[in-house]
PDB file of N, CA and C in Angstrom:
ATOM      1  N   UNK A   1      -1.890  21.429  70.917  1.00  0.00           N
ATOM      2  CA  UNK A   1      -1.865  21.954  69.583  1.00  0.00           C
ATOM      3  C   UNK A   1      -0.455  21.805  69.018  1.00  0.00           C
ATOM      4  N   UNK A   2      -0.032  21.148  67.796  1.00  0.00           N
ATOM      5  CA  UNK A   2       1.008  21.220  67.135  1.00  0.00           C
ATOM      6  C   UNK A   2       1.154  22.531  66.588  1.00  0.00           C
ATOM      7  N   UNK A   3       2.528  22.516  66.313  1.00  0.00           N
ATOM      8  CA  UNK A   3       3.206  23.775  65.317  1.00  0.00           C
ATOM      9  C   UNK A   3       2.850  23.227  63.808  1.00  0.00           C
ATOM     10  N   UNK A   4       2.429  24.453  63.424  1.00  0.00           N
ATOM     11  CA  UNK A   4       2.421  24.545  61.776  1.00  0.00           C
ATOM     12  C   UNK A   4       3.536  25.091  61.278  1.00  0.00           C
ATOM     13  N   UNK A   5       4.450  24.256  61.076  1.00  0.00           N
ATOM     14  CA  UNK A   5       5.628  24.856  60.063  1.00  0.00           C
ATOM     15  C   UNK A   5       5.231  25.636  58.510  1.00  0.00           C
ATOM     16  N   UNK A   6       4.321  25.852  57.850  1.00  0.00           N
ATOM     17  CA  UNK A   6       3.589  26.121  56.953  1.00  0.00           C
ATOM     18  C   UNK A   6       2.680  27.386  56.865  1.00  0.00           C
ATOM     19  N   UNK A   7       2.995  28.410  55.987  1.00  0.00           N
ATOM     20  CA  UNK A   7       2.947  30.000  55.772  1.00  0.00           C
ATOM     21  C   UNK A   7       2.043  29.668  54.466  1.00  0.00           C
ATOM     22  N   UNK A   8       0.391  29.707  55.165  1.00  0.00           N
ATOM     23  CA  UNK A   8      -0.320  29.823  53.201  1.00  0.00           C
ATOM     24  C   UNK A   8       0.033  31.524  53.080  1.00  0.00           C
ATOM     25  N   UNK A   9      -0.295  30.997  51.488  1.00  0.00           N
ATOM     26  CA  UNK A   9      -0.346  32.409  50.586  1.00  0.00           C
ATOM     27  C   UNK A   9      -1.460  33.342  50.536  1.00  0.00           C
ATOM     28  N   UNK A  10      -1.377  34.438  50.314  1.00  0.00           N
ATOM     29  CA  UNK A  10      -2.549  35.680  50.198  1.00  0.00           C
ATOM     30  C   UNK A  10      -3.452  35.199  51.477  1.00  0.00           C
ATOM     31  N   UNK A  11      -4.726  35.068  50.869  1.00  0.00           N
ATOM     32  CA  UNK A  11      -6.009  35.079  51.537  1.00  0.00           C
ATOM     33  C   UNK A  11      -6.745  33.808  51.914  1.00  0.00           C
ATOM     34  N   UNK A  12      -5.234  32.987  51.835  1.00  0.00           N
ATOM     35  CA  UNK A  12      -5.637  31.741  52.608  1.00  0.00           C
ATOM     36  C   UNK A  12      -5.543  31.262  53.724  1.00  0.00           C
ATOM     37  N   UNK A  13      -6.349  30.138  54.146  1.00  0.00           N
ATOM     38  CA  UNK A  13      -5.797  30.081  55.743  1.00  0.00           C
ATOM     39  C   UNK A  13      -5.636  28.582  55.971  1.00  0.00           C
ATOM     40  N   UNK A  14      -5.214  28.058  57.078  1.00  0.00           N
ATOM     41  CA  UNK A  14      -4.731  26.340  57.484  1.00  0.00           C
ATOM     42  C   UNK A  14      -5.684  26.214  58.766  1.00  0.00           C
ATOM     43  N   UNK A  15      -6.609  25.459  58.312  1.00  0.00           N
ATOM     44  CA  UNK A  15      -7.386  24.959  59.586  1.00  0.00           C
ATOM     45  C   UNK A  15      -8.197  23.619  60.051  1.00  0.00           C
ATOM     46  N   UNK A  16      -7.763  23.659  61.166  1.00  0.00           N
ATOM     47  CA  UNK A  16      -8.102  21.876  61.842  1.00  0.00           C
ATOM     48  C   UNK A  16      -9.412  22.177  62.349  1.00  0.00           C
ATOM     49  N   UNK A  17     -10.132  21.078  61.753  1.00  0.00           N
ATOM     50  CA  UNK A  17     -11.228  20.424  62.221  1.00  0.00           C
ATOM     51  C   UNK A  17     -11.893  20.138  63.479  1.00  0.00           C
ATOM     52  N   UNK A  18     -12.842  20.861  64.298  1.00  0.00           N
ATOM     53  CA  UNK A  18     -13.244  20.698  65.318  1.00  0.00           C
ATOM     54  C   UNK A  18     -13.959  19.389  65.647  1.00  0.00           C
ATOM     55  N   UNK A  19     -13.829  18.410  66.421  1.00  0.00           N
ATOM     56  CA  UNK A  19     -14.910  17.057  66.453  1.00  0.00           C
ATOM     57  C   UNK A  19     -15.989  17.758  67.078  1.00  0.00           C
ATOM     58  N   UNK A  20     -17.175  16.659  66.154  1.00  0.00           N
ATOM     59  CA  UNK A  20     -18.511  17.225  66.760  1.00  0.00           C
ATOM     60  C   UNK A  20     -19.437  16.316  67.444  1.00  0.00           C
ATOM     61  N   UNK A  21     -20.100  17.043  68.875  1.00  0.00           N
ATOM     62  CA  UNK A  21     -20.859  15.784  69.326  1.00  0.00           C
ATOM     63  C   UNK A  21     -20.908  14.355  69.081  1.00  0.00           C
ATOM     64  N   UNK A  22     -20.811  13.022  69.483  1.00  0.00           N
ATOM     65  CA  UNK A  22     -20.824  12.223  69.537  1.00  0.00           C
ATOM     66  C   UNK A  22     -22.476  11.641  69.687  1.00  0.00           C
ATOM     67  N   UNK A  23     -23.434  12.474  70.228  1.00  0.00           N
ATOM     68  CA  UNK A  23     -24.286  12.467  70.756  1.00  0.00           C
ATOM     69  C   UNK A  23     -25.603  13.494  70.333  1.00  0.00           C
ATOM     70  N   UNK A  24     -27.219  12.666  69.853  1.00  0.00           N
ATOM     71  CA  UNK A  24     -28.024  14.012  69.391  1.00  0.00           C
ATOM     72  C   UNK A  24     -28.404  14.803  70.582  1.00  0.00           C
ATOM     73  N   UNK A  25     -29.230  15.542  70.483  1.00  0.00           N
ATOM     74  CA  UNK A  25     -29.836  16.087  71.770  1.00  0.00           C
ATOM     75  C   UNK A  25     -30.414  15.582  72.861  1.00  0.00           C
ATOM     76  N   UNK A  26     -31.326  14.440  72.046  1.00  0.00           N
ATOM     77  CA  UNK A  26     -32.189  13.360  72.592  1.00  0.00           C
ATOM     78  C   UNK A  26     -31.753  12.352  73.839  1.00  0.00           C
ATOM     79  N   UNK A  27     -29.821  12.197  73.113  1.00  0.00           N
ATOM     80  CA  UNK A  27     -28.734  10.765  73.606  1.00  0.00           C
ATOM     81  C   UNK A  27     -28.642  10.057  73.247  1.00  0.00           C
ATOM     82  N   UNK A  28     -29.066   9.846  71.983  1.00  0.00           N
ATOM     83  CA  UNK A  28     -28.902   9.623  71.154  1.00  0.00           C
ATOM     84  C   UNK A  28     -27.452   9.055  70.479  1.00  0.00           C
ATOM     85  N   UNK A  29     -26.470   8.258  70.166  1.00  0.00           N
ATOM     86  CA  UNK A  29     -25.554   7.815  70.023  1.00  0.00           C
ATOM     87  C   UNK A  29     -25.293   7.837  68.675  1.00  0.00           C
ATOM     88  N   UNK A  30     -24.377   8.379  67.795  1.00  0.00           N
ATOM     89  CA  UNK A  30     -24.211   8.320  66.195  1.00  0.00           C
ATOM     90  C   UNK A  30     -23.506   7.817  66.315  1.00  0.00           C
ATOM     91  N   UNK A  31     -23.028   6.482  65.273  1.00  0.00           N
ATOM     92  CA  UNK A  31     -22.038   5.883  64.967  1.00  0.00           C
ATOM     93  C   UNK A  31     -20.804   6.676  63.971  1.00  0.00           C
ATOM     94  N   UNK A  32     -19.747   6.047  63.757  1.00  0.00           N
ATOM     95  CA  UNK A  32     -19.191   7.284  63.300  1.00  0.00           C
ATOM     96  C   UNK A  32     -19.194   7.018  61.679  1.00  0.00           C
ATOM     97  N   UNK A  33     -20.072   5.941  61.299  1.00  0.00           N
ATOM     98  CA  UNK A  33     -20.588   5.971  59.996  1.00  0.00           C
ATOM     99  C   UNK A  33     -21.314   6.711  59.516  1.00  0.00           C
ATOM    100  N   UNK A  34     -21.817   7.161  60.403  1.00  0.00           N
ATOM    101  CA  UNK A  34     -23.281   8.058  60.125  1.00  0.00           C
ATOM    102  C   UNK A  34     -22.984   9.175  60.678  1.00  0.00           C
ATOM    103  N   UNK A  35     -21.510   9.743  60.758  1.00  0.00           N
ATOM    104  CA  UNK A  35     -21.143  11.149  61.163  1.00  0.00           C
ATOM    105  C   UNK A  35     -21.091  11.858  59.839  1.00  0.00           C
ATOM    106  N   UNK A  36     -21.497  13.467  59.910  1.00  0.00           N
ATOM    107  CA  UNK A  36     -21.005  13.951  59.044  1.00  0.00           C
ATOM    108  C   UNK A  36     -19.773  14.875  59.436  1.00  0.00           C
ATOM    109  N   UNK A  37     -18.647  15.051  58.244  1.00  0.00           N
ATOM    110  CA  UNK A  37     -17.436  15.820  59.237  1.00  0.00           C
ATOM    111  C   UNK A  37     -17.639  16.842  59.077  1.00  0.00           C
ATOM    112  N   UNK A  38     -17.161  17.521  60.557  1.00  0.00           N
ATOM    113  CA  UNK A  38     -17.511  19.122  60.908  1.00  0.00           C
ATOM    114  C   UNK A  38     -17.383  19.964  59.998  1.00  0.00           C
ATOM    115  N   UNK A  39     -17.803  20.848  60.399  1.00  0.00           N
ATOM    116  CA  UNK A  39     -17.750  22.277  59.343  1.00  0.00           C
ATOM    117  C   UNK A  39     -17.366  22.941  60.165  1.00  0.00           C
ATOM    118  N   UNK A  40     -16.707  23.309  61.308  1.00  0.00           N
ATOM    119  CA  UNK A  40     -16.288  23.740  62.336  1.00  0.00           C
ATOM    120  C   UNK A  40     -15.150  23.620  62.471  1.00  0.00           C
ATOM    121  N   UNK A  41     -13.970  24.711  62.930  1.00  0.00           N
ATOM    122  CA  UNK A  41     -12.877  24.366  62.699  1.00  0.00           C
ATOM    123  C   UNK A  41     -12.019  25.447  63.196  1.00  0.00           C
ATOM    124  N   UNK A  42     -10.767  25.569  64.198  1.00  0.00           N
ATOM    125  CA  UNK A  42      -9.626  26.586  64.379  1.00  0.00           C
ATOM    126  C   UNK A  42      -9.089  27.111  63.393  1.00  0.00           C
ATOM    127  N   UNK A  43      -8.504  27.918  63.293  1.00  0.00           N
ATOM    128  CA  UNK A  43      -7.533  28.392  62.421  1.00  0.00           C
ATOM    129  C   UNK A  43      -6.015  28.153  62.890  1.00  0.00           C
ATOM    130  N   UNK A  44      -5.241  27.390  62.193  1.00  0.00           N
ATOM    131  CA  UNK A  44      -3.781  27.570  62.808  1.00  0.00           C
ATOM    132  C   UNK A  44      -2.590  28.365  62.256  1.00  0.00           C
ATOM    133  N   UNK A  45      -2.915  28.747  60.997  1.00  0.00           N
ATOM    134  CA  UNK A  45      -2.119  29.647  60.112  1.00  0.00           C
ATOM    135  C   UNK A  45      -2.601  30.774  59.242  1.00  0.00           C
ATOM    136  N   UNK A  46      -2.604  31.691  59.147  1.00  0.00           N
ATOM    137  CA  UNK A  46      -2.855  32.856  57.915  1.00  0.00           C
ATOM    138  C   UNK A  46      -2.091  33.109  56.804  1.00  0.00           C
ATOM    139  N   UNK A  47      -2.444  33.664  56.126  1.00  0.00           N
ATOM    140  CA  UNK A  47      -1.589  34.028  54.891  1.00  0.00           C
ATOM    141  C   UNK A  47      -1.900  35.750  55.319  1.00  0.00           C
ATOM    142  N   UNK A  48      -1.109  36.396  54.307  1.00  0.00           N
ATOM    143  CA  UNK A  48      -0.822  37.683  54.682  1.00  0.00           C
ATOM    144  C   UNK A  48      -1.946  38.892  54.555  1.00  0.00           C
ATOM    145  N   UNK A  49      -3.240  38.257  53.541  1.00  0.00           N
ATOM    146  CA  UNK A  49      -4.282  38.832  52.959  1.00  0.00           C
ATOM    147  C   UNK A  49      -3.816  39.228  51.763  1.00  0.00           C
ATOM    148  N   UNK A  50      -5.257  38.807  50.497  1.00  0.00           N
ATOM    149  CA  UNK A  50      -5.191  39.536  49.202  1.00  0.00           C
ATOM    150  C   UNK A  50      -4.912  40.724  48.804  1.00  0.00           C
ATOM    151  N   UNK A  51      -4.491  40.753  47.550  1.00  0.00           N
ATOM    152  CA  UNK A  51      -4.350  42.646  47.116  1.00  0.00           C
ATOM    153  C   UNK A  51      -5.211  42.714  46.320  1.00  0.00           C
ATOM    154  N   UNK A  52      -6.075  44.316  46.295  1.00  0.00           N
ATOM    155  CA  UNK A  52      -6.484  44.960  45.955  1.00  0.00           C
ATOM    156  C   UNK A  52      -5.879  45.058  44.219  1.00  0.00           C
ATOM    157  N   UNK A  53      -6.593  46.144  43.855  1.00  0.00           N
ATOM    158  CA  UNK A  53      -6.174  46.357  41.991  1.00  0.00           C
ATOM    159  C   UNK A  53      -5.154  47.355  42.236  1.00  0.00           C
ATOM    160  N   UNK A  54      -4.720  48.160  43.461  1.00  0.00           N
ATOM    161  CA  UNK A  54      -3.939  49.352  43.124  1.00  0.00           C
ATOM    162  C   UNK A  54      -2.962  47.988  43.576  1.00  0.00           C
ATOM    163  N   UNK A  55      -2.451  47.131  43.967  1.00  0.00           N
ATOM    164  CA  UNK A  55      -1.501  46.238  45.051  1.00  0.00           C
ATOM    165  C   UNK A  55      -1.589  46.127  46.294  1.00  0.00           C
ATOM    166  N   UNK A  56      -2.461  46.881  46.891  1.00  0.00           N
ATOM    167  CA  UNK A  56      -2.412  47.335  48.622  1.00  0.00           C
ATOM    168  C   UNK A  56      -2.794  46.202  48.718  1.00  0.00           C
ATOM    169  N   UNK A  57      -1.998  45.687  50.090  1.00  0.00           N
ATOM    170  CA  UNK A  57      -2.556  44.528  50.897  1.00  0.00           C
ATOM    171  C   UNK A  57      -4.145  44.733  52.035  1.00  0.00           C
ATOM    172  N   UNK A  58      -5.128  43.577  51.559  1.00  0.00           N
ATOM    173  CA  UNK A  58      -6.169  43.857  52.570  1.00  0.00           C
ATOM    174  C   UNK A  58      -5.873  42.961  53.207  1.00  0.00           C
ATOM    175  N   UNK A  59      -6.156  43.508  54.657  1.00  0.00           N
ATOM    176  CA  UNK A  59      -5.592  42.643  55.791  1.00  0.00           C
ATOM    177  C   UNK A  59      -7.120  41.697  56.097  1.00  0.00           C
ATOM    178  N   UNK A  60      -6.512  40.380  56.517  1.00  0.00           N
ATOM    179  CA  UNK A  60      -7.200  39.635  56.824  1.00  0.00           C
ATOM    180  C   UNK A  60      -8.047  39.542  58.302  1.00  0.00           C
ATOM    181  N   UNK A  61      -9.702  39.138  57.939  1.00  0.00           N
ATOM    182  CA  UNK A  61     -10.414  39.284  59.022  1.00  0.00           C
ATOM    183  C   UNK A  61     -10.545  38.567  60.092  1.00  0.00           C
ATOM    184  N   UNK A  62      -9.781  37.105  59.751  1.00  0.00           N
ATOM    185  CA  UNK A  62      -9.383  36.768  61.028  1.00  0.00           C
ATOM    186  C   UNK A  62      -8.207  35.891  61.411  1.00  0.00           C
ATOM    187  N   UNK A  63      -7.686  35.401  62.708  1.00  0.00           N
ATOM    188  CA  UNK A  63      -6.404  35.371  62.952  1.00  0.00           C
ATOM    189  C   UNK A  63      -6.420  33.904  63.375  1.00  0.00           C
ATOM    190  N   UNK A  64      -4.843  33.431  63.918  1.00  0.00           N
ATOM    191  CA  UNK A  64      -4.818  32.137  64.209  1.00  0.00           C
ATOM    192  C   UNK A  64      -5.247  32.014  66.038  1.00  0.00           C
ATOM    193  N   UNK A  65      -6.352  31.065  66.030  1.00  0.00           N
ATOM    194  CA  UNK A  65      -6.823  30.866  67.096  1.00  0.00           C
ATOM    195  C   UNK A  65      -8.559  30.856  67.149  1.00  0.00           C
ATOM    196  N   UNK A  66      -9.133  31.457  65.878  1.00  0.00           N
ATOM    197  CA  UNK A  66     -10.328  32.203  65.715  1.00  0.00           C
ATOM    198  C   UNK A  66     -10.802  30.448  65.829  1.00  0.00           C
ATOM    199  N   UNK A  67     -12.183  30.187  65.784  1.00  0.00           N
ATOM    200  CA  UNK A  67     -12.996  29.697  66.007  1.00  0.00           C
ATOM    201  C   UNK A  67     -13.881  29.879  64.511  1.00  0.00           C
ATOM    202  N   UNK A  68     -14.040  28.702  63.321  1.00  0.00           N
ATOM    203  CA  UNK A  68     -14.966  29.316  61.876  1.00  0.00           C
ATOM    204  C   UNK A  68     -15.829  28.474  62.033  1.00  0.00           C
ATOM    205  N   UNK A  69     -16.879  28.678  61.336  1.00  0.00           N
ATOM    206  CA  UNK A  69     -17.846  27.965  60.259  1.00  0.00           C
ATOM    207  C   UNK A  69     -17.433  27.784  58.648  1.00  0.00           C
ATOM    208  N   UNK A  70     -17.692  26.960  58.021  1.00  0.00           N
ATOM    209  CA  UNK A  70     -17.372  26.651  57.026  1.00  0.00           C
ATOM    210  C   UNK A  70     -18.409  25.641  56.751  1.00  0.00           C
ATOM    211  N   UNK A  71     -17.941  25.831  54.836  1.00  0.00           N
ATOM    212  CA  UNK A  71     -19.191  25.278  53.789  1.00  0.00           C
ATOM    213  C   UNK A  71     -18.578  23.411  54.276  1.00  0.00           C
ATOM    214  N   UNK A  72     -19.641  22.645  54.030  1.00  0.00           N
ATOM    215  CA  UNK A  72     -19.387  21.490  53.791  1.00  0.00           C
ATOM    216  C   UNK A  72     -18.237  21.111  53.158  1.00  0.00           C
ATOM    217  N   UNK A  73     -18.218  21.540  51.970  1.00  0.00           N
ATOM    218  CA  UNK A  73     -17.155  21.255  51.010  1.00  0.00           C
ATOM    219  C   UNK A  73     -16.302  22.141  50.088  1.00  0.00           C
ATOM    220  N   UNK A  74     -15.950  22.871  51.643  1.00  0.00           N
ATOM    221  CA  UNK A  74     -14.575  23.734  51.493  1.00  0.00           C
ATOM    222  C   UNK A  74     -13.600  23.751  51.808  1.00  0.00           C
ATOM    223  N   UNK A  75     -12.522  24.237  50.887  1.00  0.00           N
ATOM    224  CA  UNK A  75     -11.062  23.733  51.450  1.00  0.00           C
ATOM    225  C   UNK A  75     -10.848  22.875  50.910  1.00  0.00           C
ATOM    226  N   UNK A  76      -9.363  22.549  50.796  1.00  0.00           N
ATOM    227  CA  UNK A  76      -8.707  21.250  50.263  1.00  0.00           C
ATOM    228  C   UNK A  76      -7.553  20.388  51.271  1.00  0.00           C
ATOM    229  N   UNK A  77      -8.717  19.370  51.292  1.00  0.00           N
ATOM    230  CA  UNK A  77      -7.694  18.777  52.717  1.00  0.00           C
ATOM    231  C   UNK A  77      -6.326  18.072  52.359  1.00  0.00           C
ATOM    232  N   UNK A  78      -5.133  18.361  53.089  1.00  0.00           N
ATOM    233  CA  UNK A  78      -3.904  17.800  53.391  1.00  0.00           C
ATOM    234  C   UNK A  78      -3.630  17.194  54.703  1.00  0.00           C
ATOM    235  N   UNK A  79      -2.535  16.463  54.385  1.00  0.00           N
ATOM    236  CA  UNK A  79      -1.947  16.155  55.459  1.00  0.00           C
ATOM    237  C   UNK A  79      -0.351  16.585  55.880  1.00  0.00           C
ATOM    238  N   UNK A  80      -0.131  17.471  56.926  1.00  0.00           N
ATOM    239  CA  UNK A  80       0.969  18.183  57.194  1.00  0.00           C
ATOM    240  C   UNK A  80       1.227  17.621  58.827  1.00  0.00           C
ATOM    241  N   UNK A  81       2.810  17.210  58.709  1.00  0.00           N
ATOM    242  CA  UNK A  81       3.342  16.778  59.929  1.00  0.00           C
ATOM    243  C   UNK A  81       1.963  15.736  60.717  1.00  0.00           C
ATOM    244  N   UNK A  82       1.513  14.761  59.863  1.00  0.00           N
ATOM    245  CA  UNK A  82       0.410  13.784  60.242  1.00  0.00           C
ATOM    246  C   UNK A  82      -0.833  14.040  60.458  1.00  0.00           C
ATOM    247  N   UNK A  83      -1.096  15.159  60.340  1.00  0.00           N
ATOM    248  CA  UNK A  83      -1.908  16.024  61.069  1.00  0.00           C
ATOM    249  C   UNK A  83      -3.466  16.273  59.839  1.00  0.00           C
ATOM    250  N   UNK A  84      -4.525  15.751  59.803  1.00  0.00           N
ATOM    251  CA  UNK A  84      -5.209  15.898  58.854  1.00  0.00           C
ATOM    252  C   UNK A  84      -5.590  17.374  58.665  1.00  0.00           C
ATOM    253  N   UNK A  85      -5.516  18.400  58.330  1.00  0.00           N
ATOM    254  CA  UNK A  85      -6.018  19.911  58.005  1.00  0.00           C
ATOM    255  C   UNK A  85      -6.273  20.470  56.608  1.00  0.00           C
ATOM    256  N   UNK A  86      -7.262  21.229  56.678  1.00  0.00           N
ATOM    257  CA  UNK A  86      -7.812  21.970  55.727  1.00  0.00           C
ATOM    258  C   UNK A  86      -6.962  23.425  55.155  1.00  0.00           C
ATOM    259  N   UNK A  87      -6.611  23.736  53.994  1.00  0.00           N
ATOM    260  CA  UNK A  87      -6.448  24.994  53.264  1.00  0.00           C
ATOM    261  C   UNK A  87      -7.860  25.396  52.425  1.00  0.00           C
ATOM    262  N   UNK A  88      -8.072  26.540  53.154  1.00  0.00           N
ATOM    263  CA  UNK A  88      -9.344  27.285  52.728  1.00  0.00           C
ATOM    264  C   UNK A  88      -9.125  28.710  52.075  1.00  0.00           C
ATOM    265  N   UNK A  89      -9.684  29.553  51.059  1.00  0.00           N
ATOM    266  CA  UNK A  89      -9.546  30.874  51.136  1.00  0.00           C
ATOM    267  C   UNK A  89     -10.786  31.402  52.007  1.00  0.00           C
ATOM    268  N   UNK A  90      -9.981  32.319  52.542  1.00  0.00           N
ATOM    269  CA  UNK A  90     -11.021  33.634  53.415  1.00  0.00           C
ATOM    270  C   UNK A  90     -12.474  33.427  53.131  1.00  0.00           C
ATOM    271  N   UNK A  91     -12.238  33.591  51.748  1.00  0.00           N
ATOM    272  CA  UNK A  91     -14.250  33.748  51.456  1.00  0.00           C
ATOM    273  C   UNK A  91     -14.418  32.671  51.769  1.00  0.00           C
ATOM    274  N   UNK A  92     -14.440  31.380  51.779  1.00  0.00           N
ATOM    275  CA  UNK A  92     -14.893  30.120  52.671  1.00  0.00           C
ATOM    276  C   UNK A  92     -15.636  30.195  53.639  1.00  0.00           C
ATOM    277  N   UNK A  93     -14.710  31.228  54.350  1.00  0.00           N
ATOM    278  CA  UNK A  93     -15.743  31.317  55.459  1.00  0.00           C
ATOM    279  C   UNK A  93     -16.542  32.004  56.500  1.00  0.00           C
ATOM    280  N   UNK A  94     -17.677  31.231  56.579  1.00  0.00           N
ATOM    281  CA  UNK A  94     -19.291  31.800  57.102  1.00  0.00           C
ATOM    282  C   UNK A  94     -19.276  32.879  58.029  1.00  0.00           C
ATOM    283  N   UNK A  95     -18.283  32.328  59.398  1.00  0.00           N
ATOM    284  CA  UNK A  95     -18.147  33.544  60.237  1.00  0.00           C
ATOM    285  C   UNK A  95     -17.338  33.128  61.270  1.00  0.00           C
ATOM    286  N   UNK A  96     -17.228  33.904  62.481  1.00  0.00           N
ATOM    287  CA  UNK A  96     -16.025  33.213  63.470  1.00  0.00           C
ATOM    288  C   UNK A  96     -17.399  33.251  64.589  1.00  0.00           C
ATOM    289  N   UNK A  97     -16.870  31.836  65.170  1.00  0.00           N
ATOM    290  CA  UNK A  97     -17.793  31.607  66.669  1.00  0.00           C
ATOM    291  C   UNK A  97     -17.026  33.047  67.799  1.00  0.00           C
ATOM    292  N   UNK A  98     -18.145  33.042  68.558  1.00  0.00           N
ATOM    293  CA  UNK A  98     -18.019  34.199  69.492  1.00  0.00           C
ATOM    294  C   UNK A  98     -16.855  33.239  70.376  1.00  0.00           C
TER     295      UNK A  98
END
């Protein structure tokens, strides 16, 4: 795992892309034309969590290391220190793998 030199803001987070199966259930072999890219993905950075209307900070539900689900086409992908990764906000995403 590389270092993320990079602190998102509020209720955002920085996260790399998990690869998925190569293979259907069957054994099937997908080419990687016919991959779709994961929706699955680490977290490597947090932001501090959104504020509320009084200012209070709500702390964020999950941390760097978590394991997400995510929408198809969420997040806005960059490239930081070569590294292809996603900036998502919180609500993005679905839930954290156990």
């Amino acid at each position: 795992m590389t270092d993320v030199n990079f602190r998102p803001l509020h209720d955002r987070v920085v996260v790399r892309r998990v690869e998925s199966e190569e293979k259907t259930a069957g054994g099937i072999i997908i080419p990687d034309t016919a991959k779709e890219k994961p929706s699955e993905g680490e977290i490597v950075a947090v932001g501090s969590g959104a504020r509320d209307d009084s200012g209070s900070i709500i702390q964020m539900d999950v941390k760097v290391g978590d394991r997400i689900l995510f929408g198809k086409w969420s997040g806005t992908e960059i490239k930081l220190n070569g590294e292809d990764l996603l900036i998502m906000k919180e609500s993005d995403i679905m839930g954290v793998v156990g």
